[in-house]
C-alpha atoms as a PDB file:
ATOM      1  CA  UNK A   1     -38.509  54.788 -54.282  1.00  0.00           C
ATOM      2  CA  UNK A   2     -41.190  57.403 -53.978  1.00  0.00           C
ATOM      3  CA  UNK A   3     -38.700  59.495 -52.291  1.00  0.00           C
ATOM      4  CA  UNK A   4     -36.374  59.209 -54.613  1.00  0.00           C
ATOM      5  CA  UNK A   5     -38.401  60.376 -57.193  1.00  0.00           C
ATOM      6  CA  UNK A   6     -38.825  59.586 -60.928  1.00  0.00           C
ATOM      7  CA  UNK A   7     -36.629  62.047 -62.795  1.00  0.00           C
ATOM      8  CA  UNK A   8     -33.488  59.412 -63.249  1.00  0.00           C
ATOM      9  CA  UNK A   9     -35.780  56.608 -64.698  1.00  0.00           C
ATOM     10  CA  UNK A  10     -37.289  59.600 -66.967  1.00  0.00           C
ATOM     11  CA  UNK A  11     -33.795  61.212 -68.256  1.00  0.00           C
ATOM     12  CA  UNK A  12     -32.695  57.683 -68.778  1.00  0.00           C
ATOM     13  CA  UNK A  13     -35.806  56.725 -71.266  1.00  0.00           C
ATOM     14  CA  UNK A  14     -35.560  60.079 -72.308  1.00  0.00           C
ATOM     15  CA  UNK A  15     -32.015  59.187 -73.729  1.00  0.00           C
ATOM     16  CA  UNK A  16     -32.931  55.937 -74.986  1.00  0.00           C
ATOM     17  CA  UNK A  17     -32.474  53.376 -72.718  1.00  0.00           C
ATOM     18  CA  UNK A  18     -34.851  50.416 -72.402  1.00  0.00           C
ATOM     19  CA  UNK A  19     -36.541  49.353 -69.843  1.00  0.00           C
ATOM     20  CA  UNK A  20     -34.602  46.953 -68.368  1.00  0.00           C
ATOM     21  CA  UNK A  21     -31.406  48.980 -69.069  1.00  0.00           C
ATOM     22  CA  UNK A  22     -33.000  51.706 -67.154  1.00  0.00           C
ATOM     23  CA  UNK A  23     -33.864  49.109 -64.616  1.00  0.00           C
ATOM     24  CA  UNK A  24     -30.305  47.482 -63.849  1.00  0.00           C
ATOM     25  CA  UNK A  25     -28.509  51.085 -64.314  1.00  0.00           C
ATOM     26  CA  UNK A  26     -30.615  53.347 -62.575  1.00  0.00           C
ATOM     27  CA  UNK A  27     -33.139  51.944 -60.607  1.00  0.00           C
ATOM     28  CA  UNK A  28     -31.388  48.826 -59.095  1.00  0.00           C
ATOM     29  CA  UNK A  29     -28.550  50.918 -57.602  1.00  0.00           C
ATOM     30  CA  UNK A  30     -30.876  53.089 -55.739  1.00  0.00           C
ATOM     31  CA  UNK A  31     -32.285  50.783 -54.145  1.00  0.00           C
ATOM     32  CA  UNK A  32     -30.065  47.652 -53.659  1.00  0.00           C
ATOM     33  CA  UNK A  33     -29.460  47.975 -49.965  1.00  0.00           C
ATOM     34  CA  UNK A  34     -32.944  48.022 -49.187  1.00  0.00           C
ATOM     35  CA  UNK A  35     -33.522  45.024 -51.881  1.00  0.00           C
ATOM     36  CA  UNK A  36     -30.668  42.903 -49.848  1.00  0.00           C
ATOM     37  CA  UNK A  37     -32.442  43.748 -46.404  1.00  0.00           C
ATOM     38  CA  UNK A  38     -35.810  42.828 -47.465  1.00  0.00           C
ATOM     39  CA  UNK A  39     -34.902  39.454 -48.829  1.00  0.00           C
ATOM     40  CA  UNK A  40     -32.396  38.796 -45.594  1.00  0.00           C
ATOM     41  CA  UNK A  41     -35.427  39.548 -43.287  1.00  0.00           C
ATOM     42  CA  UNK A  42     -37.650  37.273 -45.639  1.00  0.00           C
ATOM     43  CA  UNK A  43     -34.906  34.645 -45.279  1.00  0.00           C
ATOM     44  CA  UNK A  44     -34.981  35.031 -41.565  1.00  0.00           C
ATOM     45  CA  UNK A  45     -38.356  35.021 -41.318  1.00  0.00           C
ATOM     46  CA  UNK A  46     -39.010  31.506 -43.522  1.00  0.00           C
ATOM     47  CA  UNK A  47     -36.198  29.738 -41.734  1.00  0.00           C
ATOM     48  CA  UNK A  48     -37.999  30.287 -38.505  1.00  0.00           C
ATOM     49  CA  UNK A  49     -41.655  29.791 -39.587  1.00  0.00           C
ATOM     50  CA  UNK A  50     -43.437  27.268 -38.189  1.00  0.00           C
ATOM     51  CA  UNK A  51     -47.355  27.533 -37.119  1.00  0.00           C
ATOM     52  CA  UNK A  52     -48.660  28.816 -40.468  1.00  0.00           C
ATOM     53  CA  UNK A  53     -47.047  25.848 -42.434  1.00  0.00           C
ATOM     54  CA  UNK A  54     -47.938  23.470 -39.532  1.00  0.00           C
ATOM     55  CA  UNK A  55     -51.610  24.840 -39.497  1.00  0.00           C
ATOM     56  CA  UNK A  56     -52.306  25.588 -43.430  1.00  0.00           C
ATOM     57  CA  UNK A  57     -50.271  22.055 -45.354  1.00  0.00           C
ATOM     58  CA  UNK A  58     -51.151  19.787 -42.854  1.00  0.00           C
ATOM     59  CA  UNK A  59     -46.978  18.413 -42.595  1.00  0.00           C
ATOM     60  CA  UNK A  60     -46.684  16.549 -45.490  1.00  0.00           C
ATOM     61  CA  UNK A  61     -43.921  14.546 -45.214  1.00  0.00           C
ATOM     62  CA  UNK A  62     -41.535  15.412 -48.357  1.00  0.00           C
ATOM     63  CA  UNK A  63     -43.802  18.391 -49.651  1.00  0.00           C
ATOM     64  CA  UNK A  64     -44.599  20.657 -47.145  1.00  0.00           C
ATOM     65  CA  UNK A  65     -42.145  20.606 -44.410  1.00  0.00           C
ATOM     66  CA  UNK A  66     -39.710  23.648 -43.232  1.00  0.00           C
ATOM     67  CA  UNK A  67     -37.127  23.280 -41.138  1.00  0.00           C
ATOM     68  CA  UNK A  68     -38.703  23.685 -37.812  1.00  0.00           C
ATOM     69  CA  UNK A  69     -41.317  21.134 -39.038  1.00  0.00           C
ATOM     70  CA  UNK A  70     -38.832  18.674 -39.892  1.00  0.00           C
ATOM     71  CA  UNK A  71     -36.926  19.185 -36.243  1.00  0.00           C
ATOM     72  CA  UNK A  72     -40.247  18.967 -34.494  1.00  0.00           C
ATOM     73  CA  UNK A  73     -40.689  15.746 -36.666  1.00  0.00           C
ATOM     74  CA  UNK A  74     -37.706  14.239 -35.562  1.00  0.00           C
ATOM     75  CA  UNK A  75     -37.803  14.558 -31.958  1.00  0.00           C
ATOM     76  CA  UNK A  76     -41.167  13.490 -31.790  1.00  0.00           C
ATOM     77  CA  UNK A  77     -40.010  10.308 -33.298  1.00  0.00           C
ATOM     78  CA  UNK A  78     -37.441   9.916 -30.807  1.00  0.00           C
ATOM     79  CA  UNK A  79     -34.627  10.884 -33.120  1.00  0.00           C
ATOM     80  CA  UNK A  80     -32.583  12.892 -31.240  1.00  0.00           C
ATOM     81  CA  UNK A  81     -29.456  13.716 -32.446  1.00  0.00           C
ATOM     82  CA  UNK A  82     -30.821  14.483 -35.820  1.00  0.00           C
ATOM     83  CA  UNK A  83     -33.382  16.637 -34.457  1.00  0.00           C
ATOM     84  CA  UNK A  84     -30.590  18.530 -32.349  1.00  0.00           C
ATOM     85  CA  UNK A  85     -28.227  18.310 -35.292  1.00  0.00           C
ATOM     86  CA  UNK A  86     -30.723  20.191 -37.942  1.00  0.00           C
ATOM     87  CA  UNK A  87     -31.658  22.578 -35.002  1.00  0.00           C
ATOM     88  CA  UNK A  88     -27.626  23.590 -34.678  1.00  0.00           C
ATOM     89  CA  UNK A  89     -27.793  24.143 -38.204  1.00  0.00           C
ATOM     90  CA  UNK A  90     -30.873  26.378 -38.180  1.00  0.00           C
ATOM     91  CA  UNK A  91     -29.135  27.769 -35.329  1.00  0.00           C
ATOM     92  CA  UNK A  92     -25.888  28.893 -37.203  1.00  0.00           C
ATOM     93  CA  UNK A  93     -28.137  30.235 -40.377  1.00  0.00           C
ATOM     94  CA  UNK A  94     -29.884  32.395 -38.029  1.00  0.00           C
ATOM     95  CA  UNK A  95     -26.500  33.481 -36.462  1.00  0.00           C
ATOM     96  CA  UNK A  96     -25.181  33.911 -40.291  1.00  0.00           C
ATOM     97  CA  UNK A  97     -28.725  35.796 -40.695  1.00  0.00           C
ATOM     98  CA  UNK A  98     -27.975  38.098 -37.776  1.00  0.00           C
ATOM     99  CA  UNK A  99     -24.253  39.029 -38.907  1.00  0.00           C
ATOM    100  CA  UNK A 100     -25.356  39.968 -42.476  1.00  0.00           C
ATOM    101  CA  UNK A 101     -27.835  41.452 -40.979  1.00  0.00           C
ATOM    102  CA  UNK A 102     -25.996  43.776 -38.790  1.00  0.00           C
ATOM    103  CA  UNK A 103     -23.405  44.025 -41.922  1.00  0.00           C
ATOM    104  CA  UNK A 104     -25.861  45.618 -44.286  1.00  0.00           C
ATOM    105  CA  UNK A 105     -27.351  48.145 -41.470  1.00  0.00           C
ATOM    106  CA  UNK A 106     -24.132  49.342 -40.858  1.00  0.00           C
ATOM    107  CA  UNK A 107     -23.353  49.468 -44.884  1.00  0.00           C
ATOM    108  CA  UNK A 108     -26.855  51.460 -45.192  1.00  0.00           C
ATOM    109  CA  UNK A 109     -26.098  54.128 -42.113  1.00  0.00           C
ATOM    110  CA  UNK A 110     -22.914  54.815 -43.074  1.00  0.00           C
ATOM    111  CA  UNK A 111     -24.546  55.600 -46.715  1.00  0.00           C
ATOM    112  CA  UNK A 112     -27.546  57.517 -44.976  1.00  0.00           C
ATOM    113  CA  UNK A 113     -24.759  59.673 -43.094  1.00  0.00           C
ATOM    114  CA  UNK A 114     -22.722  60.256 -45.712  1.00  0.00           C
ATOM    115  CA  UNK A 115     -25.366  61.314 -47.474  1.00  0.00           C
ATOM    116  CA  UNK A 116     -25.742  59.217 -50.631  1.00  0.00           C
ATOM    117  CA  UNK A 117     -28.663  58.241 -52.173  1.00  0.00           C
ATOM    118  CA  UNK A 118     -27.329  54.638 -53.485  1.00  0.00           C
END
């Protein structure tokens, strides 16, 4: 956003737009890509975290378990099959993960090498 500079926020105020006009016309479609790729890395990175949450809420069973908690929870109660069940399922989100992933870096090169900003 720094790059991009502050002169199409400014012209748009300047004009009369509110703020949140200015937000979802100008600003927002400069940086969407980079808006979708932060929250898909977030996403990847909270379906696969599992010390911090193990360490800092003390597994809570009900209130403070991810995923990965709940799998290790499982198996260590000798319930196999749904431990290996949730782990194909956290399995094919991070394979979803990976493919939008891909998706959007492709979407933002092409943009970069085309040479538009948004």
């Amino acid at each position: 956003m720094i790059e991009q500079g502050r002169t199409e926020e400014e012209a748009a105020l300047t004009l009369g737009a509110s703020g949140w006009r200015t937000f979802l016309t100008v600003t927002l479609p400069n940086i969407k890509w980079a808006l979708l790729y932060g929250v898909l890395l977030s996403n990847a990175r909270a379906m696969g975290e599992f010390g911090a949450v193990a360490v800092v809420s003390g597994k809570i069973r009900g209130q403070t378990a991810t995923m990965p908690i709940a799998i290790e929870m499982a198996y260590n109660e000798y319930l196999s099959v749904a431990a290996f069940s949730m782990a194909a399922v956290l399995a094919a989100l991070a394979l979803v993960t990976l493919l939008l992933k891909t998706v959007l870096e492709w979407r933002f090169a092409d943009q970069l090498a085309s040479g538009r900003r948004h």
